[in-house]
Structures are given as structure tokens and as C-alpha cells.
C-alpha atoms as a PDB file:
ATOM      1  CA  UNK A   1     130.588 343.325  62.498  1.00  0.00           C
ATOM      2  CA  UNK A   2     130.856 340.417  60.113  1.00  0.00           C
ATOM      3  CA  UNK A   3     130.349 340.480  56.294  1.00  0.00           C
ATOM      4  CA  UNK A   4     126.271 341.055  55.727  1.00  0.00           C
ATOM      5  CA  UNK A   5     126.419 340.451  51.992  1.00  0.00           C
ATOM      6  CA  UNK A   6     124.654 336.623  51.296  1.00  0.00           C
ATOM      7  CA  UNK A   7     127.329 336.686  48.410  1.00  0.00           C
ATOM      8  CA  UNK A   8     130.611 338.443  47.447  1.00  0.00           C
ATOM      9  CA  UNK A   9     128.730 341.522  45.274  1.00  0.00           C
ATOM     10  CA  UNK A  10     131.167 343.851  42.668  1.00  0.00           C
ATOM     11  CA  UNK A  11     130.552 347.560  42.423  1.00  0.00           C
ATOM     12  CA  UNK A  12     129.493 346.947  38.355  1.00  0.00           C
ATOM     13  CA  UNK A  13     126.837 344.395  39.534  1.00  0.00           C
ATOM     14  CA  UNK A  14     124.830 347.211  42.358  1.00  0.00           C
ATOM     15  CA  UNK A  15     125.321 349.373  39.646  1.00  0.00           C
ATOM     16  CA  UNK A  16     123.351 347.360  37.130  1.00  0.00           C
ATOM     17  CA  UNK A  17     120.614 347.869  39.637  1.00  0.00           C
ATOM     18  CA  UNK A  18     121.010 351.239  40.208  1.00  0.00           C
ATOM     19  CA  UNK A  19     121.366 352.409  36.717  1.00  0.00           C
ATOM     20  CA  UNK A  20     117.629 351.819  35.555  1.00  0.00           C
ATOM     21  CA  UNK A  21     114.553 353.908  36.292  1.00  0.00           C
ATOM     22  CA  UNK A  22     114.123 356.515  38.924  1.00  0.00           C
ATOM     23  CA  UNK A  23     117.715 355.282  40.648  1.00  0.00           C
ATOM     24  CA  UNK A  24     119.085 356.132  36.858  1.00  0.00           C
ATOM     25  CA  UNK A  25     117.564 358.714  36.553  1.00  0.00           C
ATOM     26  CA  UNK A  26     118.780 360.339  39.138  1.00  0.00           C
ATOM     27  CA  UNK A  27     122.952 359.098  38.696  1.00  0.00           C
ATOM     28  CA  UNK A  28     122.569 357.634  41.716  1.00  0.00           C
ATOM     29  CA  UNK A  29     125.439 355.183  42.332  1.00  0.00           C
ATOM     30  CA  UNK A  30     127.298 352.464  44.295  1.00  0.00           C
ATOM     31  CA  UNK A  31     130.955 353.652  45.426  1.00  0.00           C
ATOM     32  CA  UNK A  32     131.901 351.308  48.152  1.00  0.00           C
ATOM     33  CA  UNK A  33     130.802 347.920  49.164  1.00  0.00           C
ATOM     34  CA  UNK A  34     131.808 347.840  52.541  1.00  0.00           C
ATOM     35  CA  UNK A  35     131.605 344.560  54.681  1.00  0.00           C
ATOM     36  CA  UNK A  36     128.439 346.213  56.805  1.00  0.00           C
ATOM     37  CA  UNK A  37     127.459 348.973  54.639  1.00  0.00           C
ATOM     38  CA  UNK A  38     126.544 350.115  51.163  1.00  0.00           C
ATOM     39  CA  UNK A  39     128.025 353.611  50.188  1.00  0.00           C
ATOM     40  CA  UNK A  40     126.194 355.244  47.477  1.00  0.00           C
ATOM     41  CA  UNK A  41     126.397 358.866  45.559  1.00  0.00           C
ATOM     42  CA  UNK A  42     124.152 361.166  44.013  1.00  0.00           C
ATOM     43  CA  UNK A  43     124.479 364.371  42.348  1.00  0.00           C
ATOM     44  CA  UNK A  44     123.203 367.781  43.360  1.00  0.00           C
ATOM     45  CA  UNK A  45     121.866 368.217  40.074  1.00  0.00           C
ATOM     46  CA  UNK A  46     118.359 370.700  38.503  1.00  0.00           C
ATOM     47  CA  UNK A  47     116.638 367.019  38.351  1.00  0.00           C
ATOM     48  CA  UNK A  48     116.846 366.604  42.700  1.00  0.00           C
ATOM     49  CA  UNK A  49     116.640 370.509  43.523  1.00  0.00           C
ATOM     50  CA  UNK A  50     113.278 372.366  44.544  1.00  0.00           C
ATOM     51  CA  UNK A  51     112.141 375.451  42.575  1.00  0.00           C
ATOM     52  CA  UNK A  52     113.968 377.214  44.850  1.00  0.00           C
ATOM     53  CA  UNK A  53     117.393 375.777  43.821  1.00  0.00           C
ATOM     54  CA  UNK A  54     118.003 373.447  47.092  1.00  0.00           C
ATOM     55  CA  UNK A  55     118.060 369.913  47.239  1.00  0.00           C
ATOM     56  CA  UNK A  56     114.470 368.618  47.271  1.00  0.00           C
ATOM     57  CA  UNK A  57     113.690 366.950  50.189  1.00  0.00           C
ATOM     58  CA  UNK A  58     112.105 364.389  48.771  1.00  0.00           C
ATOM     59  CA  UNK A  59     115.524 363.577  46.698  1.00  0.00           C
ATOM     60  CA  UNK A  60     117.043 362.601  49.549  1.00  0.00           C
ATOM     61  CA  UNK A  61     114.247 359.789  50.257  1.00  0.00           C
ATOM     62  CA  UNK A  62     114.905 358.548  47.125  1.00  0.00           C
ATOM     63  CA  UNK A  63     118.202 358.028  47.976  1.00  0.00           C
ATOM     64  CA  UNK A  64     117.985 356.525  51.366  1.00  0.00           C
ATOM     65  CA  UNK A  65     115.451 354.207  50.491  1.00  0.00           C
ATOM     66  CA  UNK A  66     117.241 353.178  47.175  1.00  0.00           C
ATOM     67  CA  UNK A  67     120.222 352.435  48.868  1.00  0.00           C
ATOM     68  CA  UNK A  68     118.380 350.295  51.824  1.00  0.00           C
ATOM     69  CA  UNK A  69     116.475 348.477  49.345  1.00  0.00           C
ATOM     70  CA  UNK A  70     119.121 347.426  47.483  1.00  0.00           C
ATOM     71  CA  UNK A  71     121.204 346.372  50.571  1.00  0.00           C
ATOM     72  CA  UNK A  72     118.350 344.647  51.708  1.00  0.00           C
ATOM     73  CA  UNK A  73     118.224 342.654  48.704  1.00  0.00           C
ATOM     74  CA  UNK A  74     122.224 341.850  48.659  1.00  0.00           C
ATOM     75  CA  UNK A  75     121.543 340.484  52.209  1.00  0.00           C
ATOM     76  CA  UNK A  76     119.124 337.771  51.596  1.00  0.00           C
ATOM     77  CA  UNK A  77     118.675 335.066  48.848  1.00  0.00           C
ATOM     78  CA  UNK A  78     117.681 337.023  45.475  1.00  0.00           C
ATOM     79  CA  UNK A  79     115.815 333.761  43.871  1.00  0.00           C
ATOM     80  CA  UNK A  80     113.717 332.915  47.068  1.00  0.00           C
ATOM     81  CA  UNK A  81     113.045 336.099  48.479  1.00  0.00           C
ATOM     82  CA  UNK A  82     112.772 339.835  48.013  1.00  0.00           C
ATOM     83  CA  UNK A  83     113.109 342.878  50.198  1.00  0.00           C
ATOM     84  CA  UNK A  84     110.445 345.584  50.008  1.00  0.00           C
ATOM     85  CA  UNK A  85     110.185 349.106  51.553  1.00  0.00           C
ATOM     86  CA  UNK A  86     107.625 349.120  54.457  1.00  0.00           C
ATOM     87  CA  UNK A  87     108.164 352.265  56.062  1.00  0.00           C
ATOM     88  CA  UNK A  88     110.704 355.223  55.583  1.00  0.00           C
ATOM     89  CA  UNK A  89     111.610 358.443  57.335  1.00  0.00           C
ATOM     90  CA  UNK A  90     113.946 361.902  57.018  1.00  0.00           C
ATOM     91  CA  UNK A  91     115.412 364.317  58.962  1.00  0.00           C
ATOM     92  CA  UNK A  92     116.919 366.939  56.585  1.00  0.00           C
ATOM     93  CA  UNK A  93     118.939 368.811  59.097  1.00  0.00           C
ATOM     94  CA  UNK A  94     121.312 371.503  56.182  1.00  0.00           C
ATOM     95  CA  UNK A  95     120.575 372.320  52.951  1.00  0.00           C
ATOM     96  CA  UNK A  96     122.672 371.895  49.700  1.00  0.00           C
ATOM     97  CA  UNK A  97     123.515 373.936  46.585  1.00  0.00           C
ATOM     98  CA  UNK A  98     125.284 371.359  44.537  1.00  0.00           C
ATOM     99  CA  UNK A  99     127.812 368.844  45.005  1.00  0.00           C
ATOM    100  CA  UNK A 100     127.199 365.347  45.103  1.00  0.00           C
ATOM    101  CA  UNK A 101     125.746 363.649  48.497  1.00  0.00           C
ATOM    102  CA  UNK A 102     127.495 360.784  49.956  1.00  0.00           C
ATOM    103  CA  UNK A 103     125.174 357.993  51.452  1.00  0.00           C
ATOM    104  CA  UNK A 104     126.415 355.175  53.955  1.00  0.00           C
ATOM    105  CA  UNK A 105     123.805 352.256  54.829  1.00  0.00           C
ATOM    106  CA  UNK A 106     124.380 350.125  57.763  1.00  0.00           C
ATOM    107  CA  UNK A 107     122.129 347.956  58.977  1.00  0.00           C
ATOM    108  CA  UNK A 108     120.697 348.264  62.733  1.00  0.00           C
ATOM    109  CA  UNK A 109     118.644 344.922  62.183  1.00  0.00           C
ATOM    110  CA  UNK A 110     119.105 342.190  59.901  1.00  0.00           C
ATOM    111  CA  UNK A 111     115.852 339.585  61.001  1.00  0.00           C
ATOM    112  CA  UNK A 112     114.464 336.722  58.886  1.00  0.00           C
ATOM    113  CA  UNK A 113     111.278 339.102  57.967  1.00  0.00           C
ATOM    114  CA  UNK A 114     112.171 342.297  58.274  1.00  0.00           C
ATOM    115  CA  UNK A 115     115.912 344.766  57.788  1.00  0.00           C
ATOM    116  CA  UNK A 116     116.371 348.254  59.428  1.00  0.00           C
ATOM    117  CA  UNK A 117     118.871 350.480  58.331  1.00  0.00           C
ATOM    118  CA  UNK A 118     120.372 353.432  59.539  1.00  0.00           C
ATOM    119  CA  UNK A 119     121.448 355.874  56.388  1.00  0.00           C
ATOM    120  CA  UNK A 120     123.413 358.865  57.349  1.00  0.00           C
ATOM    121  CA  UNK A 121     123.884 361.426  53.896  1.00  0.00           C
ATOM    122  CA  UNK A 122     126.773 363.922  53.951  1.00  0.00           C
ATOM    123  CA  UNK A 123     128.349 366.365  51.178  1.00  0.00           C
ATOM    124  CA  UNK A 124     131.251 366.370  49.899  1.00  0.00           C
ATOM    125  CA  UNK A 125     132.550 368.287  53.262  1.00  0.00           C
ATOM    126  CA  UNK A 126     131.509 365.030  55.347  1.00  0.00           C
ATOM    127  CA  UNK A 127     128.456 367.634  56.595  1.00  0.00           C
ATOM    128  CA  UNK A 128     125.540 365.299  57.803  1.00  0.00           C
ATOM    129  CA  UNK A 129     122.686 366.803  55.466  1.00  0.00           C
ATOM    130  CA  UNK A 130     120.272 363.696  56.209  1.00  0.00           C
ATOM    131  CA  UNK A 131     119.322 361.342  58.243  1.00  0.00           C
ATOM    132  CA  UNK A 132     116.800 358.274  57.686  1.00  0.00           C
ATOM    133  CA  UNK A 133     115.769 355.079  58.729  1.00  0.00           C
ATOM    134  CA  UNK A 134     114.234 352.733  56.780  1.00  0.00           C
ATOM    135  CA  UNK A 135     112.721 349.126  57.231  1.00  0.00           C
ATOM    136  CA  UNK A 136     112.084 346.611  54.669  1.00  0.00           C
ATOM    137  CA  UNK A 137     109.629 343.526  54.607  1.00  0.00           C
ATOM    138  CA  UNK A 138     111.121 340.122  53.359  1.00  0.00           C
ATOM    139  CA  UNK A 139     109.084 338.452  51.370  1.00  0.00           C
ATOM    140  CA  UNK A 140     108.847 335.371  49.851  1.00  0.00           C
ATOM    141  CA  UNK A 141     108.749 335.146  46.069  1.00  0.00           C
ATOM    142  CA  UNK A 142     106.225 333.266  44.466  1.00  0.00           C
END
């Protein structure tokens, strides 16, 4: 697959995006910048476990729709147009302790109005502990 990114994108500039509100929160991070996929991190940490002291399951949403929503918005023309999640799902297939998650984005449609990505989280043992699909309107700014 060719390169997906509209522009040449360095790990400190995703991470600019990443670092502020829930995404910051969270420590969730860019690690690789592939030329069709986004690899981002997160920590097994108290603020993404349940009460019961597993990952949330709900963490791991936040994390598959943070990383397709920032893809998405590497893809396309920042000053005309902005990606925006439409519709999101999980399959949480093992449970974690700690650790930090590994999560790869690769696109399975890149269209002119809407992106749908395919984001497969693992541990730190390359288990598959998630997987999600999301899609993402493109919108025009105004």
C-alpha cells in the first residue's frame, strides 16, 4: 500500500495532538508512523482499569477511536476539512492486568466522505486484547 499520510507527519507533531484532554489524560501516545498505519500506546494504568482491577472496556474505545481519528485527520487536508467519529465498535476478546497496550490503525477505506479503519490492540506479548472498527465522517470546515 502506498503512503496514506496527505503530508510527511513527525512523531512530536501526533503527539501534540495526543497529549491534551482525555488522549492526555490517559498517556496515550504515537510510537510509529508507519506508511499505512498509525501505531499508538497506552498504559495499563488505575485511570483505564475497572473497579475490579482489569482494563476497562471502555479504555480501549478510547483508544481505538483516538487513534482512527487522528489518522483520519493526517489523511485529508487539516485547513479544509475535518474527520469526525460516526460510528465505533469493540470486541474485547482477553483481559489485562497492566502493561501498556499496543494499537496499530490501518485503514480498510480511505473515500472522499467517509475513512474505515481496522485497529487491532495487543500487549506487550503481541496478545490481540481488542479489536475495533471505526468509521469517520469528512466534513467540510466552515
Amino acid at each position: 500500500m502506498p503512503n496514506i499520510w496527505f503530508k510527511e507527519h513527525s512523531l512530536e507533531e501526533v503527539n501534540s495532538i495526543f497529549q491534551t484532554f482525555m488522549t492526555g489524560y490517559l498517556d496515550i501516545k504515537a510510537i510509529e508512523i508507519r506508511e499505512d498505519a498509525l501505531v499508538v500506546s497506552m498504559p495499563v494504568t488505575d485511570k483505564v482499569r475497572q473497579p475490579f482491577g482489569i482494563l476497562h472496556g471502555g479504555a480501549s474505545v478510547v483508544l481505538a477511536e483516538s487513534a482512527g481519528s487522528v489518522a483520519s485527520n493526517l489523511v485529508i487536508d487539516a485547513e479544509q476539512y475535518a474527520g469526525v467519529g460516526m460510528e465505533v465498535n469493540a470486541n474485547h476478546l482477553k483481559s489485562v492486568h497492566g502493561g501498556t497496550l499496543i494499537a496499530i490503525c490501518s485503514p480498510l477505506h480511505l473515500g472522499q466522505k467517509s475513512h474505515v479503519w481496522d485497529i487491532k490492540i495487543s500487549d506487550e506479548s503481541d496478545r490481540l486484547i481488542c479489536v475495533s472498527r471505526l468509521t469517520v465522517a469528512i466534513i467540510e470546515k466552515k
